[in-house]
PDB file of N, CA and C in Angstrom:
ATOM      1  N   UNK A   1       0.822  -1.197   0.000  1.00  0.00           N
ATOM      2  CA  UNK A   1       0.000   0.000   0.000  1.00  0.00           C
ATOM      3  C   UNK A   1       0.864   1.259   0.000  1.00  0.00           C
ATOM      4  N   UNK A   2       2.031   1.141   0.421  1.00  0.00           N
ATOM      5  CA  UNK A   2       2.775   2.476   0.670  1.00  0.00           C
ATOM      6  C   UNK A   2       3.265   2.820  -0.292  1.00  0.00           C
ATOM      7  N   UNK A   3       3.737   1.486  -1.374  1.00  0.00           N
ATOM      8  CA  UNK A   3       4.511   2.043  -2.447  1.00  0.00           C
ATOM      9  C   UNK A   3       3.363   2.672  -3.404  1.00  0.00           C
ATOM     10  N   UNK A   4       2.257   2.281  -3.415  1.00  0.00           N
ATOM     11  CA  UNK A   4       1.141   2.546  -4.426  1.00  0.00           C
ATOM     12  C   UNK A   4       0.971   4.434  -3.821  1.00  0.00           C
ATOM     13  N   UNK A   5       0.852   5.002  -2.547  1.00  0.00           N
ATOM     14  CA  UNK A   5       0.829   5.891  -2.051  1.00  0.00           C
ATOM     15  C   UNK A   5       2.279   7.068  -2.749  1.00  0.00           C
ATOM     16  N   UNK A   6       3.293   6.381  -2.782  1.00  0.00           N
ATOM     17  CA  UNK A   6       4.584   7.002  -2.921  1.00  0.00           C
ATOM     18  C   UNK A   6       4.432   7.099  -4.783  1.00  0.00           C
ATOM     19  N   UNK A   7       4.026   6.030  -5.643  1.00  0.00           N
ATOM     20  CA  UNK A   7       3.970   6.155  -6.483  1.00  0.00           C
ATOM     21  C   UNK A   7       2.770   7.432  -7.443  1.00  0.00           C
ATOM     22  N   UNK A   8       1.738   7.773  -6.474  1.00  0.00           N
ATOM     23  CA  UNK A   8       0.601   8.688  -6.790  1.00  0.00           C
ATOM     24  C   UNK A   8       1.169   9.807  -6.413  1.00  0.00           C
ATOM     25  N   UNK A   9       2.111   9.912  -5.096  1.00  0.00           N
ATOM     26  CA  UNK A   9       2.616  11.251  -4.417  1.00  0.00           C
ATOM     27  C   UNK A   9       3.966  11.800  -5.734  1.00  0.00           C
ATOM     28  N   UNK A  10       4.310  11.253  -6.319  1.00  0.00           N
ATOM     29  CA  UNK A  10       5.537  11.406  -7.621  1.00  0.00           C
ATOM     30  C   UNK A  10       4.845  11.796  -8.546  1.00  0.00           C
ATOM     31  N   UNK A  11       3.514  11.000  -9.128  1.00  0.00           N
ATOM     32  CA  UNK A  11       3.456  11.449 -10.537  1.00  0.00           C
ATOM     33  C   UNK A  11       1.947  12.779 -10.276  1.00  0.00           C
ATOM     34  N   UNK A  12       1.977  13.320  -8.751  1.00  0.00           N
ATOM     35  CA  UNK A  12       1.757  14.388  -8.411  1.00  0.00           C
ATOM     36  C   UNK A  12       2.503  15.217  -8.521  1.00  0.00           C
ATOM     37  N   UNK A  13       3.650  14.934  -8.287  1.00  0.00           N
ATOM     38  CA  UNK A  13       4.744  15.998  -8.113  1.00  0.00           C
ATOM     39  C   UNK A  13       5.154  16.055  -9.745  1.00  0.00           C
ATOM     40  N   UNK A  14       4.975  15.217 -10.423  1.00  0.00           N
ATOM     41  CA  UNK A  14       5.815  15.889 -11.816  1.00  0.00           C
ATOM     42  C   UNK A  14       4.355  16.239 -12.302  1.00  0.00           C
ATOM     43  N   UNK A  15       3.174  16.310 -11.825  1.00  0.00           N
ATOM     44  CA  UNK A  15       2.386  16.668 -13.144  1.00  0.00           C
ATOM     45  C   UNK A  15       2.444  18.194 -12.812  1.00  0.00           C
ATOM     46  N   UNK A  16       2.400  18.288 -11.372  1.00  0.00           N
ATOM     47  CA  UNK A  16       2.869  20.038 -10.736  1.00  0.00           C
ATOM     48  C   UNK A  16       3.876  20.819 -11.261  1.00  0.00           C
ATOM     49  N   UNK A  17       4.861  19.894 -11.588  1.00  0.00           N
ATOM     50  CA  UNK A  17       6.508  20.920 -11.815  1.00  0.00           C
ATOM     51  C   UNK A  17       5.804  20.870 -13.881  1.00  0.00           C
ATOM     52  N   UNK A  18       5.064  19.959 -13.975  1.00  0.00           N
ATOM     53  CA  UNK A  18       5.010  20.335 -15.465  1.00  0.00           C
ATOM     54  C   UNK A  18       4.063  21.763 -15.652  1.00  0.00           C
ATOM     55  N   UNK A  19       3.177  21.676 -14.769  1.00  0.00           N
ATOM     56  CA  UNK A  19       2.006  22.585 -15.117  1.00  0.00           C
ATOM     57  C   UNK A  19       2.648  23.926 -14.628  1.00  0.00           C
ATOM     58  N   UNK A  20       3.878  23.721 -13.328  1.00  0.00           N
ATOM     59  CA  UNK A  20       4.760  25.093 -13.423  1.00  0.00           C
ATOM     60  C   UNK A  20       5.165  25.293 -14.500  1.00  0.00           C
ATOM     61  N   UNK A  21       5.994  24.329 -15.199  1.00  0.00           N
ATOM     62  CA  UNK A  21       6.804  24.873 -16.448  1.00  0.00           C
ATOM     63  C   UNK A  21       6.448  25.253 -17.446  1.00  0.00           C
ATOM     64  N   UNK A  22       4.987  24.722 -17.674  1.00  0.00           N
ATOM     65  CA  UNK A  22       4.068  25.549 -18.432  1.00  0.00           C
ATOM     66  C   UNK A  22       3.951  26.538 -18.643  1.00  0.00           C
ATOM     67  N   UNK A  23       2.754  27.089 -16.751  1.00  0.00           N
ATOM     68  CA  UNK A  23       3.056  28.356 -16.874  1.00  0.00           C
ATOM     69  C   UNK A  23       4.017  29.409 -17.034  1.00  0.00           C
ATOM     70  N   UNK A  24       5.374  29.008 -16.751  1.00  0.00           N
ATOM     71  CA  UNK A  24       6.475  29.595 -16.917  1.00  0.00           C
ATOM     72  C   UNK A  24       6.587  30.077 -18.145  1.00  0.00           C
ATOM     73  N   UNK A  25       6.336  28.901 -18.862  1.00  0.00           N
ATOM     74  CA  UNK A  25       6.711  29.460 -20.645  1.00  0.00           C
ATOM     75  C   UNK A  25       5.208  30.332 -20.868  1.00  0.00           C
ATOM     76  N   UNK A  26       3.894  30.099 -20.570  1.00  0.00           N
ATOM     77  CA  UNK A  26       3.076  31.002 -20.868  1.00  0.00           C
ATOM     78  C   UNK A  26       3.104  32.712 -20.512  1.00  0.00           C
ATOM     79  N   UNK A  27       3.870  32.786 -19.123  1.00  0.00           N
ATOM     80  CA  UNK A  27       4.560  34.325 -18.422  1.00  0.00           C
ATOM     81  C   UNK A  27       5.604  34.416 -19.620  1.00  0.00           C
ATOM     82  N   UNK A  28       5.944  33.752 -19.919  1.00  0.00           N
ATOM     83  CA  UNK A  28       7.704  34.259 -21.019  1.00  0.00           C
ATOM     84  C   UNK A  28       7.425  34.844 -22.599  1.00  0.00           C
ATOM     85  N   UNK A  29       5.986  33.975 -22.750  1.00  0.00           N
ATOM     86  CA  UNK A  29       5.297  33.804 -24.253  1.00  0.00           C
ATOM     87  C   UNK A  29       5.717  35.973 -24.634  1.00  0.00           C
ATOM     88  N   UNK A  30       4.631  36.079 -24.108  1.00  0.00           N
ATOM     89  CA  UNK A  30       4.964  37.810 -24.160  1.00  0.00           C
ATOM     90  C   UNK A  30       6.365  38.604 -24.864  1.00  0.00           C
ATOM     91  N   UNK A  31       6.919  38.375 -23.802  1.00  0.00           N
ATOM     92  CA  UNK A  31       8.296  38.668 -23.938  1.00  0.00           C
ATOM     93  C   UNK A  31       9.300  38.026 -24.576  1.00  0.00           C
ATOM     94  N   UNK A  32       9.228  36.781 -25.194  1.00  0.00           N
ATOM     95  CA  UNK A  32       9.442  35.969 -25.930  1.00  0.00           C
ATOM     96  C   UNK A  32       9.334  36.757 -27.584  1.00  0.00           C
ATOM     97  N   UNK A  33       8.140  36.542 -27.909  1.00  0.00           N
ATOM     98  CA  UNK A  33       7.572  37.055 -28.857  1.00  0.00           C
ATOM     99  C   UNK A  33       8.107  38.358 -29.588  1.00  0.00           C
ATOM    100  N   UNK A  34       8.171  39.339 -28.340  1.00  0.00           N
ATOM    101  CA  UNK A  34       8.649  40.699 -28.781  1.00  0.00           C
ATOM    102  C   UNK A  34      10.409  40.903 -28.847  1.00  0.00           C
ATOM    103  N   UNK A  35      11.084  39.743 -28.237  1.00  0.00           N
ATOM    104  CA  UNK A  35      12.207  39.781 -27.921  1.00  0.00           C
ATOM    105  C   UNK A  35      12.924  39.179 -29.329  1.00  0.00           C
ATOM    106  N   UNK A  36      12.457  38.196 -29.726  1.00  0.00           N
ATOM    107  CA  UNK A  36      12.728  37.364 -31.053  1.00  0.00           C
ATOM    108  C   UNK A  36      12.095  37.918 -31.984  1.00  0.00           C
ATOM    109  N   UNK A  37      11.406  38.664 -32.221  1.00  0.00           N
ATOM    110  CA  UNK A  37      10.496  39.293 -33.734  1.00  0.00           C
ATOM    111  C   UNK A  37      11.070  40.635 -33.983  1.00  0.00           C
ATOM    112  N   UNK A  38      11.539  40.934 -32.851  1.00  0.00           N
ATOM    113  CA  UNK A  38      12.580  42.229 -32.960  1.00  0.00           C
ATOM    114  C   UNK A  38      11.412  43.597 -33.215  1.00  0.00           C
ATOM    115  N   UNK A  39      11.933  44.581 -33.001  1.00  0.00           N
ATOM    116  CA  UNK A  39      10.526  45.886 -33.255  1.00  0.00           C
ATOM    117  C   UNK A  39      11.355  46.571 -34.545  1.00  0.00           C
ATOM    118  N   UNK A  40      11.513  48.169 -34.003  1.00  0.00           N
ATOM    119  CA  UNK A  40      11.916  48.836 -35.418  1.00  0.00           C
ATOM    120  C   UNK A  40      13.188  48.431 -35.604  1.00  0.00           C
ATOM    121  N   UNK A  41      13.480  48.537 -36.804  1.00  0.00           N
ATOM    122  CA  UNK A  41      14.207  48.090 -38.073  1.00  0.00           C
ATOM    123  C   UNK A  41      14.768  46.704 -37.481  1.00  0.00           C
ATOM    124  N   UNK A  42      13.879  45.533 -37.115  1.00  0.00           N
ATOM    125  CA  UNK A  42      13.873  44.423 -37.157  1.00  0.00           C
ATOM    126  C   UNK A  42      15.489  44.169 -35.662  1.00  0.00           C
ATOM    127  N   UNK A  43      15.330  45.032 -34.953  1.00  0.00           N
ATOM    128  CA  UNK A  43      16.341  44.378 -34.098  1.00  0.00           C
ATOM    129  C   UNK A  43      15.455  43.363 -32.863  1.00  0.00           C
ATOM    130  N   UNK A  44      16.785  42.607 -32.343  1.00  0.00           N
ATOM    131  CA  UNK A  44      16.363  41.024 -31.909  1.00  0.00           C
ATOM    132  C   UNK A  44      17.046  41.085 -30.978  1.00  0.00           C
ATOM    133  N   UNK A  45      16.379  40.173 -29.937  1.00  0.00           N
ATOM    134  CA  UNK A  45      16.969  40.231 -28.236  1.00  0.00           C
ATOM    135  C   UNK A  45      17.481  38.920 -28.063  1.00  0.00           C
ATOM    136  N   UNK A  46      18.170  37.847 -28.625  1.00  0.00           N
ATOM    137  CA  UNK A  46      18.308  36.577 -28.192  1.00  0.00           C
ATOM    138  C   UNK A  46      18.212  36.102 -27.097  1.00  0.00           C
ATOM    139  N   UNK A  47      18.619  37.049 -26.079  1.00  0.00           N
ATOM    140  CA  UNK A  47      18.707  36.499 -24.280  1.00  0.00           C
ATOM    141  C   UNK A  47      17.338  36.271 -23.956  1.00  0.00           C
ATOM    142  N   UNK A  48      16.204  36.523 -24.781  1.00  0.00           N
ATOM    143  CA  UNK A  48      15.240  36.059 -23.723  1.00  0.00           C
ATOM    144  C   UNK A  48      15.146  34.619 -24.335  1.00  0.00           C
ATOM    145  N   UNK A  49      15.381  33.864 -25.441  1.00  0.00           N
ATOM    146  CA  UNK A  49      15.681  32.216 -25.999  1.00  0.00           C
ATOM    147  C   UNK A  49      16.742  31.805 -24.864  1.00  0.00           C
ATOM    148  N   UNK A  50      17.756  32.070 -24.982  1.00  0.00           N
ATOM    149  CA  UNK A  50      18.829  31.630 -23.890  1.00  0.00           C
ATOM    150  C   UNK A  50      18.779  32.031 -22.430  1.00  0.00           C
ATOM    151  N   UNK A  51      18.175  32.561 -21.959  1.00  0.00           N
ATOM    152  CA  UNK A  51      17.913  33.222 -20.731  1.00  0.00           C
ATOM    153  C   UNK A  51      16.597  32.831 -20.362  1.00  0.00           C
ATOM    154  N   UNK A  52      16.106  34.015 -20.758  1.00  0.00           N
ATOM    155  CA  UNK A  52      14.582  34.160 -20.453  1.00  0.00           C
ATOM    156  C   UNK A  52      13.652  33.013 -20.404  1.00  0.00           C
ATOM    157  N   UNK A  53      13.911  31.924 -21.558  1.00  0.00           N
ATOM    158  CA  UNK A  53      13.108  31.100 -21.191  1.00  0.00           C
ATOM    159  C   UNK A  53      13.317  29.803 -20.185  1.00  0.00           C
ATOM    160  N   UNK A  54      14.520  29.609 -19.819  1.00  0.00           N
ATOM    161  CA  UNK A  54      15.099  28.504 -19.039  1.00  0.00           C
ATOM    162  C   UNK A  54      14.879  28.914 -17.667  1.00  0.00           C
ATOM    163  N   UNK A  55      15.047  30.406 -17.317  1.00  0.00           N
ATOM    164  CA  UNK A  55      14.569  30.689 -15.927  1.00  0.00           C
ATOM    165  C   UNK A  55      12.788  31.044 -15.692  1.00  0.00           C
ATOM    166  N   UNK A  56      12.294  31.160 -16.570  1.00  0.00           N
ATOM    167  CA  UNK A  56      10.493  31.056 -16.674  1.00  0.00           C
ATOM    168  C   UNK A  56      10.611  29.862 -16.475  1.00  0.00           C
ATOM    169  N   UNK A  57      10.941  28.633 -16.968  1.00  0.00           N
ATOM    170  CA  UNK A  57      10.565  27.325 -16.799  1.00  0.00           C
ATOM    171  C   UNK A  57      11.028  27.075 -15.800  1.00  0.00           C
ATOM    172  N   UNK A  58      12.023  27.084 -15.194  1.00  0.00           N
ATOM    173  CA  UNK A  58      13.031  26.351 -13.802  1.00  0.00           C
ATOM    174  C   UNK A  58      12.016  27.134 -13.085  1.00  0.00           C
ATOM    175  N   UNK A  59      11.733  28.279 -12.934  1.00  0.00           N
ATOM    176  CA  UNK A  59      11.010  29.458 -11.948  1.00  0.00           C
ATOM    177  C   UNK A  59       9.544  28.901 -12.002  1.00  0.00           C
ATOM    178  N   UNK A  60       8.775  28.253 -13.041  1.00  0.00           N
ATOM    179  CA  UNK A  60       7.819  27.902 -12.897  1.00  0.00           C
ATOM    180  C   UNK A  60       7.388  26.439 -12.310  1.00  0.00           C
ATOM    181  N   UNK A  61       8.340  25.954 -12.554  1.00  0.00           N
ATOM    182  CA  UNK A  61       8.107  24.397 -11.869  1.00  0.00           C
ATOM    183  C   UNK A  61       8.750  23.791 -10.250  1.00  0.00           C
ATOM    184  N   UNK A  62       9.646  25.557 -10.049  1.00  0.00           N
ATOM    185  CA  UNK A  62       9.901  24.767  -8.435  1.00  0.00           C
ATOM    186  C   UNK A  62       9.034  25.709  -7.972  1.00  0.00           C
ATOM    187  N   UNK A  63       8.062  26.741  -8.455  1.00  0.00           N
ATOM    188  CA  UNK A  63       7.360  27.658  -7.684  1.00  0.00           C
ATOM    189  C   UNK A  63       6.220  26.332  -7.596  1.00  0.00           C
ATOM    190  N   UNK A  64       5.972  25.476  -8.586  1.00  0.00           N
ATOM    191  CA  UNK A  64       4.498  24.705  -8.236  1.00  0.00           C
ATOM    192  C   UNK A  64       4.740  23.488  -7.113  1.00  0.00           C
ATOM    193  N   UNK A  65       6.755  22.983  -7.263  1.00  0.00           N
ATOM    194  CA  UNK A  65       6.401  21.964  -6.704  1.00  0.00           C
ATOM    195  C   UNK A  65       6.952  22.904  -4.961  1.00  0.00           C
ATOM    196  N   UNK A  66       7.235  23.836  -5.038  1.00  0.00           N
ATOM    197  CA  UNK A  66       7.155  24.503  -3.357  1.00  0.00           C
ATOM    198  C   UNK A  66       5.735  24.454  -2.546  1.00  0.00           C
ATOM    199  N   UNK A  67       4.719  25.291  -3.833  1.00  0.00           N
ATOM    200  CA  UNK A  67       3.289  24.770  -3.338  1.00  0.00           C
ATOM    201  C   UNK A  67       3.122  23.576  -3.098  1.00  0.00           C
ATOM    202  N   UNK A  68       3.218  22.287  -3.421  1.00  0.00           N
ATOM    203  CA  UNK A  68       2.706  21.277  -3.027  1.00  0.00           C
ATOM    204  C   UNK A  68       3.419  21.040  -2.207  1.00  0.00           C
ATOM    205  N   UNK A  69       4.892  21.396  -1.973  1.00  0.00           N
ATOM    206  CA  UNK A  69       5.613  20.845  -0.664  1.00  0.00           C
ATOM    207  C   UNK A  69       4.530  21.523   0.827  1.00  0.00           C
ATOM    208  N   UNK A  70       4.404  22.516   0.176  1.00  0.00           N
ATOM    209  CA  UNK A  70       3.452  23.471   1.527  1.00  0.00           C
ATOM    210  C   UNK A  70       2.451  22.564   1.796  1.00  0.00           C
ATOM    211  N   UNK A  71       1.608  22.387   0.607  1.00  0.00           N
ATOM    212  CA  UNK A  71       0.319  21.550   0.755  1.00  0.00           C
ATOM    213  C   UNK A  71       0.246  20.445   1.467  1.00  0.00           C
ATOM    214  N   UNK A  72       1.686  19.711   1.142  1.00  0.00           N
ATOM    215  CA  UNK A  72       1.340  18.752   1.699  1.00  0.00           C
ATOM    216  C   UNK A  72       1.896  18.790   3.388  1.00  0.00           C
ATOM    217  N   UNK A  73       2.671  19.427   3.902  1.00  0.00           N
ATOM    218  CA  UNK A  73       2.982  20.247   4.974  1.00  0.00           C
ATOM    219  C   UNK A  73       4.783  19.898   5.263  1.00  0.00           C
ATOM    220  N   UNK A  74       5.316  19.725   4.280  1.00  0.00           N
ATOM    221  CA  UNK A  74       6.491  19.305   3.914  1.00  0.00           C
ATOM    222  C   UNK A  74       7.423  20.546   4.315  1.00  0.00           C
ATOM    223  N   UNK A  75       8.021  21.498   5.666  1.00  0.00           N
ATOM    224  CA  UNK A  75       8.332  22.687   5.283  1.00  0.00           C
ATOM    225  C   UNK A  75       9.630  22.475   5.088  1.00  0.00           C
ATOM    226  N   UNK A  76      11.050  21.939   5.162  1.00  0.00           N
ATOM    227  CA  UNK A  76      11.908  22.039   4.980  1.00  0.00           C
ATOM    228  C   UNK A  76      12.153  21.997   3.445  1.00  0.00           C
ATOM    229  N   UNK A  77      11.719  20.695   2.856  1.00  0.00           N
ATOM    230  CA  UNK A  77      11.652  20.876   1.477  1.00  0.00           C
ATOM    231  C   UNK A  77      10.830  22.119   0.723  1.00  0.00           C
ATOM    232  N   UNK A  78      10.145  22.693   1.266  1.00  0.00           N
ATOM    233  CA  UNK A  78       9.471  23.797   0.698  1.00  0.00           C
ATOM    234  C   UNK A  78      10.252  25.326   1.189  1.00  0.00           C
ATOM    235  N   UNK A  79      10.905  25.238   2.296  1.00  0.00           N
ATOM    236  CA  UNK A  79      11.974  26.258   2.274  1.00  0.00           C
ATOM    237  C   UNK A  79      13.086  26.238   1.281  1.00  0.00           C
ATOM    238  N   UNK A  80      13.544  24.958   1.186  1.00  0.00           N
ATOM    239  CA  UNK A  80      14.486  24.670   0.223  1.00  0.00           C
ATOM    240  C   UNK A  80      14.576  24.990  -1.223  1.00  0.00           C
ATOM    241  N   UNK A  81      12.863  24.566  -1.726  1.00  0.00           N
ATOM    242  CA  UNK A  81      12.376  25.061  -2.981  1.00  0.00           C
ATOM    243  C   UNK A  81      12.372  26.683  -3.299  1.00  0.00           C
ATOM    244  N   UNK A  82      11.615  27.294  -1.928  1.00  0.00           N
ATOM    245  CA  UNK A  82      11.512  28.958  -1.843  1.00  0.00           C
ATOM    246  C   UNK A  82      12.957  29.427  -1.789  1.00  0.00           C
ATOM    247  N   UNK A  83      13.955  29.021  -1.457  1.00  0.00           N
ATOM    248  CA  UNK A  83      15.341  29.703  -1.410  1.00  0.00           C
ATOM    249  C   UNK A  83      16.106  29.609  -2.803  1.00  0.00           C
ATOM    250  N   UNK A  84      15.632  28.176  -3.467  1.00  0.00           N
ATOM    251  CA  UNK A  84      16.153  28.025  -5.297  1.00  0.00           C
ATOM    252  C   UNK A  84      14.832  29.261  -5.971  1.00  0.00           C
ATOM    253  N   UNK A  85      13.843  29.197  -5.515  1.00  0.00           N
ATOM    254  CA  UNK A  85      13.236  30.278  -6.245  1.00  0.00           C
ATOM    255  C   UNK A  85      13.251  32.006  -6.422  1.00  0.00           C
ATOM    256  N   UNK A  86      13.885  32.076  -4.747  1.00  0.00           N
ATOM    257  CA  UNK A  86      14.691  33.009  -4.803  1.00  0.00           C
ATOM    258  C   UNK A  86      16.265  32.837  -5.266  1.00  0.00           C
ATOM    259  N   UNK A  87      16.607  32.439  -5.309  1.00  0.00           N
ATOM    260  CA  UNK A  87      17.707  32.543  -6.666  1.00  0.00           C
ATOM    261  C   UNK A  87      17.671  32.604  -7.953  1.00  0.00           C
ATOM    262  N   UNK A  88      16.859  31.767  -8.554  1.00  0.00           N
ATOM    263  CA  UNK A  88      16.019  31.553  -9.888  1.00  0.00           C
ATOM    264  C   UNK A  88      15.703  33.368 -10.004  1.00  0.00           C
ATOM    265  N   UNK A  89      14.932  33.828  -9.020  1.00  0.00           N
ATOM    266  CA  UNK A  89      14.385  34.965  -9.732  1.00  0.00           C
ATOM    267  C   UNK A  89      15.472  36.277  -9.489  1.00  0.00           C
ATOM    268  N   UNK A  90      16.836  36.028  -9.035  1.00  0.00           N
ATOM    269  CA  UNK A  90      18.110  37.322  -8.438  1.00  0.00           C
ATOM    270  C   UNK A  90      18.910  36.785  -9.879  1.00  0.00           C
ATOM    271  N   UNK A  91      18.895  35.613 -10.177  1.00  0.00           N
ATOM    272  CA  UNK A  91      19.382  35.506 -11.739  1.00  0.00           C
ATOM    273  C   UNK A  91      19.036  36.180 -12.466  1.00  0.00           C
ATOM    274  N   UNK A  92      17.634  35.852 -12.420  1.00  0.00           N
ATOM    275  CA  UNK A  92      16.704  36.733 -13.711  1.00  0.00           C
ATOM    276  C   UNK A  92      16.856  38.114 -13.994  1.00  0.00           C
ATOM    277  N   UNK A  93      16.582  38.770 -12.284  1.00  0.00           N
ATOM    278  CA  UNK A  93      16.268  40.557 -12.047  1.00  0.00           C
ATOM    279  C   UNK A  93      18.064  40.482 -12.513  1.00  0.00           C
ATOM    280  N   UNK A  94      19.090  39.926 -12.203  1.00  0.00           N
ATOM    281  CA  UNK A  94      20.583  40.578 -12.111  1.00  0.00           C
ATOM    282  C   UNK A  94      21.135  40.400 -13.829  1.00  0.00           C
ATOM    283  N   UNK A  95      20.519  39.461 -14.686  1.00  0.00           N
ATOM    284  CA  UNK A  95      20.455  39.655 -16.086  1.00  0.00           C
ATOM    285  C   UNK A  95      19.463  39.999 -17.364  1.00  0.00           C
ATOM    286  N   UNK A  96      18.348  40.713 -16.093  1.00  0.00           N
ATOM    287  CA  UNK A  96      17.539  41.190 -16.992  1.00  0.00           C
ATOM    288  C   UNK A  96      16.785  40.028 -18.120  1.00  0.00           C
ATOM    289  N   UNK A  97      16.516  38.694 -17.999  1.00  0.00           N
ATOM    290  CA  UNK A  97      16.312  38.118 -18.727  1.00  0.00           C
ATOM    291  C   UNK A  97      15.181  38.020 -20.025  1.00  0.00           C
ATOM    292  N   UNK A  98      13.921  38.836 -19.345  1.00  0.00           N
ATOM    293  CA  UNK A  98      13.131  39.214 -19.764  1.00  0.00           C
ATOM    294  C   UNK A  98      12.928  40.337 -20.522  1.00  0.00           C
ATOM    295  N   UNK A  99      14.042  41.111 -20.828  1.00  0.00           N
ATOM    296  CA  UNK A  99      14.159  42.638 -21.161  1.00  0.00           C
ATOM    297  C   UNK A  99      13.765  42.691 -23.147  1.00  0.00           C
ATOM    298  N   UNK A 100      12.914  43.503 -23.121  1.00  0.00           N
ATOM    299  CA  UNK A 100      12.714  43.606 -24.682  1.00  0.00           C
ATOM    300  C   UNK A 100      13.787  44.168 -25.595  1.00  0.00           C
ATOM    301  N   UNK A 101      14.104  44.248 -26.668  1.00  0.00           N
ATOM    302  CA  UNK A 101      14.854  44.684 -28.076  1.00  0.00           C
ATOM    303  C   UNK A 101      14.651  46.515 -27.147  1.00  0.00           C
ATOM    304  N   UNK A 102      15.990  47.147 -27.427  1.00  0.00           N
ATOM    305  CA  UNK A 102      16.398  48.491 -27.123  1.00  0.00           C
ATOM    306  C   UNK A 102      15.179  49.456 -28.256  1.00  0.00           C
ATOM    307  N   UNK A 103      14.799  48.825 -29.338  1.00  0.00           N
ATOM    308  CA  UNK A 103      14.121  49.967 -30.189  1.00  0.00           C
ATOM    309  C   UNK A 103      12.233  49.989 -29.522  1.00  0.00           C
ATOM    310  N   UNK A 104      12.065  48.852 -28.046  1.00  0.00           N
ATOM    311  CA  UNK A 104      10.941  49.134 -27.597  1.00  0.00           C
ATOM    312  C   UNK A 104      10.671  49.735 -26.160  1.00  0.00           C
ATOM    313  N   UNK A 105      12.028  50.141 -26.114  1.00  0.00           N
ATOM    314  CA  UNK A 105      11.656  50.837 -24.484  1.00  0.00           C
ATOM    315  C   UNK A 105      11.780  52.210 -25.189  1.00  0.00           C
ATOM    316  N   UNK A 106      11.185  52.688 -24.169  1.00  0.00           N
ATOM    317  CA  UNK A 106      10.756  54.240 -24.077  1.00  0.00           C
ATOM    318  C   UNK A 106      12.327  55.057 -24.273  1.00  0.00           C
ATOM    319  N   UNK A 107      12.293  56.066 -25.295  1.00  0.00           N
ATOM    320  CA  UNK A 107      14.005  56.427 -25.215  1.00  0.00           C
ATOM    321  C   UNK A 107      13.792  58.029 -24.762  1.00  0.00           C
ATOM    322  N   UNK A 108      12.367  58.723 -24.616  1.00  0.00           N
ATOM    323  CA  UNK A 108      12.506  59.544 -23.741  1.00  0.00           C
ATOM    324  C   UNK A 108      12.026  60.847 -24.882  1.00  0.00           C
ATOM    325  N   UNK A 109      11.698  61.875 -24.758  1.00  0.00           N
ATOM    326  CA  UNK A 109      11.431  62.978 -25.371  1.00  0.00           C
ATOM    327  C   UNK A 109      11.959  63.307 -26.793  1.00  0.00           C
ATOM    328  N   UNK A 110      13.254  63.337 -26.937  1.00  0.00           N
ATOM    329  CA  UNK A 110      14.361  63.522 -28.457  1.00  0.00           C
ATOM    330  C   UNK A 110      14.019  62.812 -29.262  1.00  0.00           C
ATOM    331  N   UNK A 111      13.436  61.437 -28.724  1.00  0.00           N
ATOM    332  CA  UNK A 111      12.930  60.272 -29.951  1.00  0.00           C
ATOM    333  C   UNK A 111      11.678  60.899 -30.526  1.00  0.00           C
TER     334      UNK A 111
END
């Protein structure tokens, strides 16, 4: 009975870290889009392909399986998860991963 228990509690846990990584790539889709299609005169951001989307996904699937560590009242492993997620996201903010093509931010009055 326990292994049948341990075996439902796993393919809980990966259907969670999938439906994080999902959402991860659905938060990235956005910025994705505008980052690779490039704006005026067709310039292109590659870092959000190499960047941007590997930390949306890693960021989305230990944020789901931290929730279920909570849920299930697991807190060490769910501190553990919240401390990679705070890293996951000091990566992100410290390389800007998400940042659009320079010809779509605001360049200020002269433009």
């Amino acid at each position: 009975m326990e292994t049948r228990r341990e075996a439902v509690t796993g393919t809980i846990g990966c259907a969670a870290a999938l439906i994080g990584a999902l959402a991860g790539i659905a938060a990235w889709f956005p910025y994705g889009r505008r980052g690779l299609f490039g704006a005026f005169e067709g310039e292109t951001n590659p870092a959000v392909l190499w960047l941007g989307l590997p930390v949306m996904v890693l960021g989305g699937a230990t944020a789901a399986l931290a929730v279920l560590a909570v849920v299930r009242g697991r807190w060490r492993p769910a501190l553990g998860l919240l401390a990679a997620l705070a890293g996951i996201a000091a990566f992100g903010y410290a390389f800007d991963v998400l940042a659009a093509p320079q010809a779509l931010q605001d360049c200020g009055s002269p433009c």
